[in-house]
Protein backbone atom coordinates (compact mmCIF):
# COMPACT_ATOMS: atom_id res chain seq x y z
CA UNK A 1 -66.54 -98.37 110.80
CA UNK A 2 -66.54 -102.31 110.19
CA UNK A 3 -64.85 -103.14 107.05
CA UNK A 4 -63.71 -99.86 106.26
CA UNK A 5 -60.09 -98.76 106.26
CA UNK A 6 -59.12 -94.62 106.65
CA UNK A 7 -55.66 -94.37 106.05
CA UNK A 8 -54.01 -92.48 108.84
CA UNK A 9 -51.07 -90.31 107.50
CA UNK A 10 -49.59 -87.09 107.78
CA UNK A 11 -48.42 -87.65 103.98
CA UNK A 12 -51.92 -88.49 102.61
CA UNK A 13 -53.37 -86.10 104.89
CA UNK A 14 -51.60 -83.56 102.91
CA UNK A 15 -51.93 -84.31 99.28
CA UNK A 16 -55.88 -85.15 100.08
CA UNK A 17 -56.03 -80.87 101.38
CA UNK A 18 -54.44 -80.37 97.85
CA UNK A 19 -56.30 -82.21 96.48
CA UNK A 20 -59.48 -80.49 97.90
CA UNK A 21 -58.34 -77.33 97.05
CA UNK A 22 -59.99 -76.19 93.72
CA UNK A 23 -56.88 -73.84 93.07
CA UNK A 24 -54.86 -76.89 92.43
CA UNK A 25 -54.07 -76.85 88.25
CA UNK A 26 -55.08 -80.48 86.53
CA UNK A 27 -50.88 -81.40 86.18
CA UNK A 28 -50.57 -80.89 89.77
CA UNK A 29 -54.32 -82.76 90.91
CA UNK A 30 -53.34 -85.65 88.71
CA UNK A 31 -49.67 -86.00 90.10
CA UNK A 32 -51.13 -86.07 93.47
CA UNK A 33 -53.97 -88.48 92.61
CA UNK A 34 -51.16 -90.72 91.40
CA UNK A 35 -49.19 -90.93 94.67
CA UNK A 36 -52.47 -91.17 96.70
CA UNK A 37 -52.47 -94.33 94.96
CA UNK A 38 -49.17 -95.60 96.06
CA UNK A 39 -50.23 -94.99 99.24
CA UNK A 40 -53.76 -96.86 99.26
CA UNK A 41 -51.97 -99.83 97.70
CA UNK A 42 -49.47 -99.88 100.31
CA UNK A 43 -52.46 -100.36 102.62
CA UNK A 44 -54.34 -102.54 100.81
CA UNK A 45 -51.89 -105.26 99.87
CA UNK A 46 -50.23 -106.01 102.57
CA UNK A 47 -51.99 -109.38 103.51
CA UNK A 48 -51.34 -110.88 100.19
CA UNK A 49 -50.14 -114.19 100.32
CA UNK A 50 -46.43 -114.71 100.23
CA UNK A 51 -44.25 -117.30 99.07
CA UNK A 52 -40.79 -118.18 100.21
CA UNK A 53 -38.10 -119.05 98.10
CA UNK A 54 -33.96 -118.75 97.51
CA UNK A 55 -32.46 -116.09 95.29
CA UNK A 56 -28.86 -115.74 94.14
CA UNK A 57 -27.18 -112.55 95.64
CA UNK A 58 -23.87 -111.64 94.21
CA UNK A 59 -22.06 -113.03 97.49
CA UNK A 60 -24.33 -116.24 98.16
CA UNK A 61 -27.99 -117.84 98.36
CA UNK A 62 -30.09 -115.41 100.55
CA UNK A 63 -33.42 -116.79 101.91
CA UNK A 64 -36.51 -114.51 100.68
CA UNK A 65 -40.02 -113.91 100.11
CA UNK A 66 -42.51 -112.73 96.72
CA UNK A 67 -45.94 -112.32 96.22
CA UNK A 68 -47.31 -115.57 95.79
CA UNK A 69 -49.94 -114.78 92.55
CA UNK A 70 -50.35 -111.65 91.58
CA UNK A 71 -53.32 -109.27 91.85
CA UNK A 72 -55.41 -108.07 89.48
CA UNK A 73 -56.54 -104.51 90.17
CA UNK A 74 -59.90 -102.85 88.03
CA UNK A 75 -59.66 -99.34 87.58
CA UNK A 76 -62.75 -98.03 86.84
CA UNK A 77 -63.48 -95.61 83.61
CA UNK A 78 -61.98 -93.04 83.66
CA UNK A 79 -61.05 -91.75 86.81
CA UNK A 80 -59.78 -94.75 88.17
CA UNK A 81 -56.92 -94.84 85.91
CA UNK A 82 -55.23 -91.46 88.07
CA UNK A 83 -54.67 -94.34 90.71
CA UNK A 84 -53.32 -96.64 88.50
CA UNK A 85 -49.81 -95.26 88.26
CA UNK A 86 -49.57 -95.68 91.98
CA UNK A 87 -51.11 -99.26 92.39
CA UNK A 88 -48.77 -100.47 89.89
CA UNK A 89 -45.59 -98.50 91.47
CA UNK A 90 -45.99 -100.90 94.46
CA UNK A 91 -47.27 -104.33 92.70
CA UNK A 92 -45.92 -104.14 89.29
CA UNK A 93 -47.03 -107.26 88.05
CA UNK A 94 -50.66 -106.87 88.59
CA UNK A 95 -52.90 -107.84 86.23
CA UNK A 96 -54.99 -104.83 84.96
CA UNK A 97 -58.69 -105.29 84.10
CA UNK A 98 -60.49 -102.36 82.90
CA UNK A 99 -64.03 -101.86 83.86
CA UNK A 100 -66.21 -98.91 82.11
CA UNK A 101 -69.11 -97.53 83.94
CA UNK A 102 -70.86 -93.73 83.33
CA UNK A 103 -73.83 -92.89 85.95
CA UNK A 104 -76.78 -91.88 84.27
CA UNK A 105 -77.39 -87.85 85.04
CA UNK A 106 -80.99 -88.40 85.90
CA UNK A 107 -81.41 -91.58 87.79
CA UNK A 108 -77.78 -91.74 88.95
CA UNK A 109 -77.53 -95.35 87.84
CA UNK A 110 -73.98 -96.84 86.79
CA UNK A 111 -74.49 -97.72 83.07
CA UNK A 112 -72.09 -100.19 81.84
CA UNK A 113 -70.04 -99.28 78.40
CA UNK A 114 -67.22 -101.60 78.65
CA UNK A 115 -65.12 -104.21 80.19
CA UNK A 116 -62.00 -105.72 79.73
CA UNK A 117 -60.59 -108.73 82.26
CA UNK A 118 -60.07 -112.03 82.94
CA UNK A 119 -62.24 -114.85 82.15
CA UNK A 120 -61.84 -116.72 85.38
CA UNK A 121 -60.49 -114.90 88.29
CA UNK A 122 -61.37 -117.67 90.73
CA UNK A 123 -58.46 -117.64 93.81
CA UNK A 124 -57.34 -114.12 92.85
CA UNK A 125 -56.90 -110.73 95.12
CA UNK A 126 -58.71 -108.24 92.75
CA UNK A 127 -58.53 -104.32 93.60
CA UNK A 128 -61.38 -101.93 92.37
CA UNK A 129 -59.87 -98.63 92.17
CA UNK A 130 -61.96 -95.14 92.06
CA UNK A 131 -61.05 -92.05 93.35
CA UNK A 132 -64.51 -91.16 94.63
CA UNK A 133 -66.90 -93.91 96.15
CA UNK A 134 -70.17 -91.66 95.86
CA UNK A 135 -73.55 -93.32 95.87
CA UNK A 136 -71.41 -96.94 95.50
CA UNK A 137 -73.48 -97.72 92.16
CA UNK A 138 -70.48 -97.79 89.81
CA UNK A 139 -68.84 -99.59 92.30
CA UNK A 140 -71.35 -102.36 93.41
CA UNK A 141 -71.33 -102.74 89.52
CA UNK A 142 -67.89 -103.27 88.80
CA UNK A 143 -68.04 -105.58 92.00
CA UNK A 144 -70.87 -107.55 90.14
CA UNK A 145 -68.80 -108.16 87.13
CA UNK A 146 -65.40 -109.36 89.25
CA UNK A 147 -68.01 -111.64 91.26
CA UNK A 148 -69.64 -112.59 87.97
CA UNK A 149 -65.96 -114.10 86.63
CA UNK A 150 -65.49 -116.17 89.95
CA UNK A 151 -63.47 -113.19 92.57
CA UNK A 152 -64.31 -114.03 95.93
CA UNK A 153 -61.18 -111.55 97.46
CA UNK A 154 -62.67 -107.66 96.78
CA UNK A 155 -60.92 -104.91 97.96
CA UNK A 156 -62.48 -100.86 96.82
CA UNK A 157 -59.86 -98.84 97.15
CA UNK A 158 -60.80 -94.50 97.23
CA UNK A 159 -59.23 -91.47 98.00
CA UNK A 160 -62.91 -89.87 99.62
CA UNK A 161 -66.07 -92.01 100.14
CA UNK A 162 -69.54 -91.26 101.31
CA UNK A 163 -71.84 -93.01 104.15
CA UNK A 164 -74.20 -93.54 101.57
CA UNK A 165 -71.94 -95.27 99.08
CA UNK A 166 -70.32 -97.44 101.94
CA UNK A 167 -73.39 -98.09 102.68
CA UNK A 168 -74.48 -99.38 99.23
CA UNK A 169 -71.53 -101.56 98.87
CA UNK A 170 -71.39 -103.42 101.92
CA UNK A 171 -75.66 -103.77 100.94
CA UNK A 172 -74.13 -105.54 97.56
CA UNK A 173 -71.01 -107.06 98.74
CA UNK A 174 -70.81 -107.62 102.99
CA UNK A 175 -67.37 -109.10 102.81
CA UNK A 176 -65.31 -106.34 100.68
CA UNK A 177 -62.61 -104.08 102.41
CA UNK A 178 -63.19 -101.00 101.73
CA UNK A 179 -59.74 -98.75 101.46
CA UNK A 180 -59.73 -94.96 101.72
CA UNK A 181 -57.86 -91.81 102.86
CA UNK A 182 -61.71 -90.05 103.89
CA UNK A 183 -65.42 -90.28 104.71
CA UNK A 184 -66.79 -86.98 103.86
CA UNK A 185 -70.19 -86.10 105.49
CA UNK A 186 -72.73 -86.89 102.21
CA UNK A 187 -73.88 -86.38 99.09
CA UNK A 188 -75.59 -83.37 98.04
CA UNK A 189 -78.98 -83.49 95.65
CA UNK A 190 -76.80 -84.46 92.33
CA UNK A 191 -74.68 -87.34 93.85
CA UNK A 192 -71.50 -85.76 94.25
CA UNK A 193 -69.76 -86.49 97.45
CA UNK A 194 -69.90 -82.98 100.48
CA UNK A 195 -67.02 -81.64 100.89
CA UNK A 196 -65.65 -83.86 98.54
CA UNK A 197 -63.09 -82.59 95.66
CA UNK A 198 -65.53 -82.09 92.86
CA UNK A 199 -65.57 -84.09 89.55
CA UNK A 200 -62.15 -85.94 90.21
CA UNK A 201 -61.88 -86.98 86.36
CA UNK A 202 -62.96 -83.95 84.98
CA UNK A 203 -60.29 -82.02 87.27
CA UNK A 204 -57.80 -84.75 86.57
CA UNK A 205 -57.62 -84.76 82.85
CA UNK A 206 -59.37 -81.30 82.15
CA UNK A 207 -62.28 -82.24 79.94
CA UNK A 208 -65.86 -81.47 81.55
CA UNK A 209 -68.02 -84.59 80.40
CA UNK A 210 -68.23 -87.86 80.89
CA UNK A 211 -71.08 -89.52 79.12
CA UNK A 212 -70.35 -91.50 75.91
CA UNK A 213 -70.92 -90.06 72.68
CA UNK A 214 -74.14 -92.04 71.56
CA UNK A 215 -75.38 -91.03 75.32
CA UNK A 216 -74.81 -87.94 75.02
CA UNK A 217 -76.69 -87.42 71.71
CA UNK A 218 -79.54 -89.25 73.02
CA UNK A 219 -79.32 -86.88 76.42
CA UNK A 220 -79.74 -83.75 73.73
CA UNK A 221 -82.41 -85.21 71.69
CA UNK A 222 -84.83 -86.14 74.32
């Protein structure tokens, strides 16, 4: 699939069937959600630009190479922090930005709550991380906003995503690499991704809603 990148790996393969498994208890998901993430930014990163340089061993100079400007990577509220961990294991100097998104139980739009990044990102690598690309609305959105400050280099980085939400980004945003360990078969009535892993914040922190507070009044009052 053009622009689309399954990870191929006996040691993803593995956590993802934990992962899966509804069995698995919320320190265990969240522990293997983490590592997923090492292994996604592994992937992902390994065209960033380099630069070469000397460094000082304790025997004499040794010729080497760094990351020439570092990344920023977006998790996206909330579940996008469980890949964090991982991103940051393998490029620890990333800059984080923090996007906030909640999809609307009815009309399955992504509804914006809050954002935290960079005013210019012009020139940089920036990572969207999710563990679930779904219908791709949260994602197109938090695409929107990196485009909006000047990001020209996207990268969406999943565990599982859905035809439909590939679909939807590429519709948004043709030139973004798309990073995952699976594409499941689709989504059922409600948006959530067949097979899938269920509600991967809910199962990852172990609270059951994820609607703002104001929303969620409104939601009961209607």
């Amino acid at each position: 699939m053009e622009g689309v990148h399954v990870i191929d790996h006996p040691a993803v393969a593995d956590r993802l069937a934990r992962i899966r498994d509804k069995a698995t208890p919320t320190p265990v998901f969240r522990r293997l959600v983490e590592e997923i993430g090492v292994f996604l930014a592994y992937e992902a990163t390994r065209h960033l630009t380099m630069r070469d340089l000397t460094v000082a061993t304790p025997l004499e100079p040794a010729k080497a190479r760094r990351i020439a400007h570092p990344p920023v990577v977006a998790p996206v509220l909330r579940s996008g922090l469980g890949l964090l961990p991982g991103f940051l294991s393998v490029v620890d100097d990333a800059v984080v930005a923090h996007l906030g998104f909640f999809r609307d139980p009815e009309t399955l739009a992504a509804i914006p709550y809050y954002a935290n990044l960079p005013e210019d990102l012009t020139g940089s690598s920036v990572f969207v991380i999710d563990p679930m690309l779904a219908t791709g609305h949260s994602g197109a959105a938090a695409l929107d906003v990196l485009a909006a400050r000047g990001a020209a280099e996207m990268h969406f980085l999943c565990t599982i995503a859905a035809p439909a939400g590939i679909a939807y980004i590429h519709s948004k945003h043709p030139t973004v690499r798309i990073v995952t360990c699976a594409v499941d078969e689709r989504l059922n009535d409600h948006g959530y991704i067949v097979p899938g892993l269920g509600d991967a914040g809910d199962r990852m922190f172990g609270s059951a809603s994820s609607l703002p507070m104001g929303y969620q009044k409104r939601v009961k009052g209607a």
